[in-house]
Protein backbone atom coordinates (compact mmCIF):
# COMPACT_ATOMS: atom_id res chain seq x y z
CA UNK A 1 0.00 0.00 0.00
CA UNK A 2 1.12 3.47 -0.64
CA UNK A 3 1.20 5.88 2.36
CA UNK A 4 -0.58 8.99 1.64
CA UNK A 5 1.32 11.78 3.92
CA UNK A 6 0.65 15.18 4.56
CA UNK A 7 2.86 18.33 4.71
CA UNK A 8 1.90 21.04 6.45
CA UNK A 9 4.62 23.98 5.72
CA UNK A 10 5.24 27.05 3.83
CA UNK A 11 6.05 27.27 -0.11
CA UNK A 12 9.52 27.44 -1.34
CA UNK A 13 9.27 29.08 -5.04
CA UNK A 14 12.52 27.74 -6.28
CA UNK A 15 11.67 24.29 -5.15
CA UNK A 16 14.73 23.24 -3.12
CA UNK A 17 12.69 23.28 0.12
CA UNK A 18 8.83 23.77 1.85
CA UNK A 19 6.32 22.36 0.09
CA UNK A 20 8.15 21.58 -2.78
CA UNK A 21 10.71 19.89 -1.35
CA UNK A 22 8.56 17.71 0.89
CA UNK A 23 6.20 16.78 -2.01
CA UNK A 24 9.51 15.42 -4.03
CA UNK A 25 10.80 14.04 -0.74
CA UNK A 26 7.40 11.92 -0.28
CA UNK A 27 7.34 11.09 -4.10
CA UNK A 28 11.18 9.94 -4.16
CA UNK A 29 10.73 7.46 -0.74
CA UNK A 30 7.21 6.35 -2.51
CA UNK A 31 4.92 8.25 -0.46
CA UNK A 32 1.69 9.94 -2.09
CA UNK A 33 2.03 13.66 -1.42
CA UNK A 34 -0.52 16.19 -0.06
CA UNK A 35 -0.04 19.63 1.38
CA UNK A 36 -1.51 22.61 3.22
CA UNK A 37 -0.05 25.52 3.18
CA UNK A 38 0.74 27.51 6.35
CA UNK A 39 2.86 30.20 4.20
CA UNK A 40 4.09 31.54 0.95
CA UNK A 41 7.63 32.96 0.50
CA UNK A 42 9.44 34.61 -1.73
CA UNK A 43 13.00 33.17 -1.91
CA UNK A 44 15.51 31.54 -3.66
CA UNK A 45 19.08 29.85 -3.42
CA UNK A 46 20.22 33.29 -1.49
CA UNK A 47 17.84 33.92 0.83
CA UNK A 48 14.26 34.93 1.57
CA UNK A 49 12.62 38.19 0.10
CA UNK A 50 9.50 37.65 1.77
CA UNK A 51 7.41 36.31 3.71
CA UNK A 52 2.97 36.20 3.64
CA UNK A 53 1.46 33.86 6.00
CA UNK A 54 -1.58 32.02 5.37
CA UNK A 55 -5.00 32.96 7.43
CA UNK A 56 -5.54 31.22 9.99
CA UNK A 57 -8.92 29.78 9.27
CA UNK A 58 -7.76 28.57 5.85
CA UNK A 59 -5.09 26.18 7.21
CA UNK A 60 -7.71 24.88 9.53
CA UNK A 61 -9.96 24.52 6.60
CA UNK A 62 -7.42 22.66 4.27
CA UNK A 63 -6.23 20.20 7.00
CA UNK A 64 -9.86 19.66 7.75
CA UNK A 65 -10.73 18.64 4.17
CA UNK A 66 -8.43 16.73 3.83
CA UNK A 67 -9.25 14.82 6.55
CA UNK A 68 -13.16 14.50 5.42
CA UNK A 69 -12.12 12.74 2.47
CA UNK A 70 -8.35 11.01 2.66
CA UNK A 71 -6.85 8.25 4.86
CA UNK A 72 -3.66 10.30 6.05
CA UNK A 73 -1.04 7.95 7.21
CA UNK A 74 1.67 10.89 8.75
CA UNK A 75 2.07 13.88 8.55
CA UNK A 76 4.98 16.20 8.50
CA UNK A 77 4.98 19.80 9.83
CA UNK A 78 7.61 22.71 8.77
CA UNK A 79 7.17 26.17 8.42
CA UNK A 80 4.54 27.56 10.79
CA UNK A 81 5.72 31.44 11.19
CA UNK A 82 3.80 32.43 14.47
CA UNK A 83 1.70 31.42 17.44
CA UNK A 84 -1.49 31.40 15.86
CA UNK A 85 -0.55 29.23 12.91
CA UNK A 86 1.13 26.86 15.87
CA UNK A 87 -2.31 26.86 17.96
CA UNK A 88 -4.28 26.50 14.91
CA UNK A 89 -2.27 23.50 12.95
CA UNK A 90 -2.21 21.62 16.47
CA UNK A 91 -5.76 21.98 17.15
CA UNK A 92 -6.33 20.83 13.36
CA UNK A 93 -4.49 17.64 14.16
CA UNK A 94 -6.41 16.31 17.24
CA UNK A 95 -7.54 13.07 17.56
CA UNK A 96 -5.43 12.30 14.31
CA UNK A 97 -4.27 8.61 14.64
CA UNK A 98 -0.90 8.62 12.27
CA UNK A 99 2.89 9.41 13.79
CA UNK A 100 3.53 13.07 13.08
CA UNK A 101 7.40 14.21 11.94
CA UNK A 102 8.23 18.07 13.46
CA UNK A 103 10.39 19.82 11.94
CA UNK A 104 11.03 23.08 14.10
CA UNK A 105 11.88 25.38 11.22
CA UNK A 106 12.99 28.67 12.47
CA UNK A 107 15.90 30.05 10.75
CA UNK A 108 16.12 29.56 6.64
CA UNK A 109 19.84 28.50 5.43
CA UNK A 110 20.45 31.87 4.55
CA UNK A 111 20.12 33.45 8.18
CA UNK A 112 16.58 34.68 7.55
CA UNK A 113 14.24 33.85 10.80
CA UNK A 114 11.08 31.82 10.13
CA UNK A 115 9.61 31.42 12.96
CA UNK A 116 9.03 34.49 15.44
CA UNK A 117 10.74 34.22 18.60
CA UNK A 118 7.55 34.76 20.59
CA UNK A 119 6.44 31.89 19.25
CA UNK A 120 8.93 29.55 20.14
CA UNK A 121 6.96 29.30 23.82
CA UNK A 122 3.83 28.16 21.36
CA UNK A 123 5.58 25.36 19.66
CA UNK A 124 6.91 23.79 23.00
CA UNK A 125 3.21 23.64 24.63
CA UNK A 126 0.98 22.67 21.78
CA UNK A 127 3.53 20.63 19.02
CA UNK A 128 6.40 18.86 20.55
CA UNK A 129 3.70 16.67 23.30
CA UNK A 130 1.89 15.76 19.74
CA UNK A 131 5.00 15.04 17.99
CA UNK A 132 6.10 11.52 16.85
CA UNK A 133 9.06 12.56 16.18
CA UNK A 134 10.97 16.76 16.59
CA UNK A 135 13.71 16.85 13.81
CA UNK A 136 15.47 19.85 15.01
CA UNK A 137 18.98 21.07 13.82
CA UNK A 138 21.73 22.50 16.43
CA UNK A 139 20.56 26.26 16.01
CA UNK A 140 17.30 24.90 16.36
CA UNK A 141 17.83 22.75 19.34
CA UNK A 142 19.18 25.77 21.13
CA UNK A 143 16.50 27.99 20.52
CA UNK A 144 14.07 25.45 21.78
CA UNK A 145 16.33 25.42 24.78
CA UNK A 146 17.34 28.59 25.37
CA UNK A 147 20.84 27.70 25.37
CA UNK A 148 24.14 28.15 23.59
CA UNK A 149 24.25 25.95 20.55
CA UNK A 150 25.97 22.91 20.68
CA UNK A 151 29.64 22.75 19.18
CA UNK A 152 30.58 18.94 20.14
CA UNK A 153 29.19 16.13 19.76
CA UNK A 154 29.19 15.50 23.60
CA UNK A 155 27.19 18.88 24.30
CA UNK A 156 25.00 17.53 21.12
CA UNK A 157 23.82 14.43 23.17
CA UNK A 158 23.25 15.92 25.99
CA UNK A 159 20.68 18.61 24.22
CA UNK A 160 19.33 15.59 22.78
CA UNK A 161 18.42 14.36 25.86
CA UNK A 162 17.33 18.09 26.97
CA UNK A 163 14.61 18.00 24.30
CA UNK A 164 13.42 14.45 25.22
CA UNK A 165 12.37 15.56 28.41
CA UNK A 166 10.43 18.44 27.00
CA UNK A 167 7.94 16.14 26.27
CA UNK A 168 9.00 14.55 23.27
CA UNK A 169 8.28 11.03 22.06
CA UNK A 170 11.60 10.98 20.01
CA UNK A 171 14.50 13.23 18.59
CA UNK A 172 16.04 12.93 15.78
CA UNK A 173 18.91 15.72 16.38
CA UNK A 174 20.51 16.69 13.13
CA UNK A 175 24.35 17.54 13.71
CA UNK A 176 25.69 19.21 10.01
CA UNK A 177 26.69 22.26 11.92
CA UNK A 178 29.29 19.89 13.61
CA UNK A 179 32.35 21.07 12.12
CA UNK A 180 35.50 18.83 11.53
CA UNK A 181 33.52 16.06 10.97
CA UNK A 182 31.21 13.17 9.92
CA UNK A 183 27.98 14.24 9.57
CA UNK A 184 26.87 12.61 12.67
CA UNK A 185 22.73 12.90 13.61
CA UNK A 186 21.30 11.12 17.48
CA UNK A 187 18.32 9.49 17.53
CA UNK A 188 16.96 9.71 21.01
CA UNK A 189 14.49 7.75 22.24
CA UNK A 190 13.46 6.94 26.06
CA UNK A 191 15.22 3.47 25.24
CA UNK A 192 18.47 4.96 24.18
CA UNK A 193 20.61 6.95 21.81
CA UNK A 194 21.78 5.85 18.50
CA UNK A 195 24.07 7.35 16.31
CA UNK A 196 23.74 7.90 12.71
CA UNK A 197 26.79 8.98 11.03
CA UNK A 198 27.67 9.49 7.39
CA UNK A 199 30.87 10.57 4.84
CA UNK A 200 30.49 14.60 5.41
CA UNK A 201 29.99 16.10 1.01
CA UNK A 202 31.78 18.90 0.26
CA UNK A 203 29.01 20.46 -1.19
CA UNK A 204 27.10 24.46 -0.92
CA UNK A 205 23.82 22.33 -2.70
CA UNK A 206 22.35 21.49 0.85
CA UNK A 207 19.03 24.02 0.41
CA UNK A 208 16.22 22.41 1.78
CA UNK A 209 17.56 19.57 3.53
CA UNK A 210 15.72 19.86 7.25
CA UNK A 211 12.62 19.58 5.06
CA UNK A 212 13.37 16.90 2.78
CA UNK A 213 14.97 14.53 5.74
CA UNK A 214 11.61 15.46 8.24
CA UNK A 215 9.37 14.44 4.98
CA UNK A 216 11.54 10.92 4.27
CA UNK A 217 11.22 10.71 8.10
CA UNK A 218 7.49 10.82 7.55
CA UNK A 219 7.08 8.84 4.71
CA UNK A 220 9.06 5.83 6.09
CA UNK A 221 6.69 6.15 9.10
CA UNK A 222 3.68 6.03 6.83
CA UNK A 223 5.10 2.66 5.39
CA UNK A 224 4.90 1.01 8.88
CA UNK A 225 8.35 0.87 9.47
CA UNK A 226 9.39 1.18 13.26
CA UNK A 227 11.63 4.56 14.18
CA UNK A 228 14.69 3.21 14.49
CA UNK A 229 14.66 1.55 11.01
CA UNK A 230 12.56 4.57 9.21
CA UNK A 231 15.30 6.72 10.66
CA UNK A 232 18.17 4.74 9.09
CA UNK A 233 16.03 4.53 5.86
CA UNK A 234 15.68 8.46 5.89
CA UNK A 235 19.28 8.68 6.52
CA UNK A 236 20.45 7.09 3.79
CA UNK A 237 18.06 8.77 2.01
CA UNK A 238 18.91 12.51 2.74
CA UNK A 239 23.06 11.89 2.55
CA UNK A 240 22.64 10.65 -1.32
CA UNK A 241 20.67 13.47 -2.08
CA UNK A 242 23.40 15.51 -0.58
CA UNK A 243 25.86 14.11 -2.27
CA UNK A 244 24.02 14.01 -5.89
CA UNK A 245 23.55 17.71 -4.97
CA UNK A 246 26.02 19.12 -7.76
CA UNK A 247 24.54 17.32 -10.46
CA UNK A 248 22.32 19.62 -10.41
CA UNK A 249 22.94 23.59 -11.33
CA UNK A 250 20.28 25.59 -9.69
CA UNK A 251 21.14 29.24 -8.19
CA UNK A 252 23.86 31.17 -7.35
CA UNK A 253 23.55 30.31 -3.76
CA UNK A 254 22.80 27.19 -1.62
CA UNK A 255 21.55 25.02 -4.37
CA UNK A 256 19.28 22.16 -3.60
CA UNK A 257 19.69 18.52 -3.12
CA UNK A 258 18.85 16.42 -5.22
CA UNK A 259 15.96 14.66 -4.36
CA UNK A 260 15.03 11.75 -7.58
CA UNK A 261 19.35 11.19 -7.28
CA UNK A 262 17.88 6.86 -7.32
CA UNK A 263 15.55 8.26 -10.54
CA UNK A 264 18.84 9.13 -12.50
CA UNK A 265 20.48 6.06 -11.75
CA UNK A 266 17.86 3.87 -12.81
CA UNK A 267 17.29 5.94 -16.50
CA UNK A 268 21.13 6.63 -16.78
C-alpha cells in the first residue's frame, strides 16, 4: 500500500525546500504527497525576500478537508511562522491517529528567521507533546532550549536528551553544523541513543535539507516501518541526495539537493 502523507509547511518558489521539497521528498521514498499551506515565501538559493502567512482559518480549513475525504497515514509539519498558525495546525491535528514528523523550522539557510521568537513558547506547549518525532537542527535545538548551541558532539547528546524531556516522544537531532567532521545525527528515544553517522559532502547544494529529511522521516513512518529503522532509511536517504547535490545547477547560492538522485540512476 502506498502511504498517503501530509505536509503542512510554507512554499519554497525555487523548489529546493517547503512544500516543494517535501512533495519530491514523499514522491522519491514512494509516499503519495498532499499539502496545506501555512505560508508563501518569496525566496531563492540566497535567501528569503519575503514572507505572507496564510490565514488562519484557511489552514484549519485545508487540513480539515483533507481529513473528510483522505486516509492520512503521517504527517509532517515545517514552516509555521507564528503562534497562531502553531495553535491553529495543532488543534487541526487532534484526535489524528498517524505518527507526526516536526520539523522546528525557524531560521532559513540563509540566516533569515522563520519562525518568530515569541512563538517559540507556542511550539513547545501545543507541538512537541503531539510530535512523533521533533527533527530539530543545532541552532534549532538551542532555541528550543534557550541555550548556547551545541559545538561537540558530547554537548550535542546531551541537548538531545534536553529536548526528550520536554515532552517529546523521540528526537532525531541533526548535527551538520558539527564542524570537523562526519555528519553525525542522534536518535533519542526513552530506550536509548543511537548514532547515525555518514561521509560529510563537500558540497554548498544542501538548500532544503531539514525539510526533505523530516518528509523521508514521515514517509518511512507512513510505510509502517518502526523509528529506528525509518530513521536509518531516511538517513540514507537525505546523505545521497546531498551528495548528488552538484549534479544539479540551480542558483547562485545554496543550491538544492537532489531529491530523484535513485531516478537518474535507474534511466542513466
Amino acid at each position: 500500500m502506498i502511504p498517503n502523507i501530509l505536509s503542512i509547511a510554507g512554499s519554497d518558489p525555487s523548489g529546493g525546500a517547503g512544500i516543494q521539497a517535501d512533495i519530491k521528498a514523499i514522491s522519491a521514498n514512494g509516499g503519495y504527497a498532499m499539502a496545506a499551506l501555512t505560508g508563501l515565501t518569496a525566496q531563492n538559493t540566497t535567501g528569503v525576500q519575503g514572507v505572507d502567512m496564510v490565514a488562519p482559518a484557511m489552514i484549519a480549513q485545508q487540513i480539515a478537508s483533507l481529513r473528510a475525504d483522505i486516509r492520512i497515514d503521517a504527517v509532517k509539519i515545517g514552516m509555521l511562522g507564528d503562534a497562531r498558525t502553531i495553535e491553529t495546525v495543532a488543534k487541526a491535528l487532534e484526535g489524528l491517529d498517524a505518527p507526526v514528523v516536526l520539523d522546528p523550522v525557524m531560521v532559513a539557510k540563509g540566516g533569515d528567521r522563520l519562525l518568530a521568537a515569541e512563538a517559540v513558547s507556542a511550539l513547545r506547549t501545543h507541538l512537541l507533546p503531539r510530535a512523533t518525532l521533533l527533527t530539530p537542527n543545532l541552532p534549532e535545538a538551542a532555541d528550543l532550549l534557550e541555550h548556547p548551541e551545541a559545538t561537540t558532539l558530547d554537548q550535542m547528546r546531551a541537548q538531545a536528551e534536553q529536548l526528550l524531556a520536554l515532552d517529546c516522544a523521540a528526537v532525531f537531532l541533526k548535527g551538520g553544523h558539527l564542524q570537523d567532521m562526519d555528519a553525525i545525527d542522534l536518535l533519542v528515544t526513552p530506550d536509548g541513543t543511537t548514532e547515525l553517522p555518514a561521509p560529510r559532502t563537500a558540497t554548498r547544494n544542501t538548500h532544503g535539507t531539514g525539510c526533505t529529511l523530516s518528509s523521508a522521516l514521515a514517509t518511512q513512518l507512513g510505510h509502517g516501518h518502526a523509528l529506528p529503522d525509518a530513521a536509518r532509511r531516511a538517513k540514507a536517504y537525505i546523505s545521497a541526495a546531498i551528495a548528488a547535490a552538484d549534479m544539479l545547477d540551480v542558483g547562485q547560492g545554496h543550491g538544492p539537493v537532489h531529491h530523484f538522485h535513485a531516478l537518474k540512476k535507474a534511466t542513466s
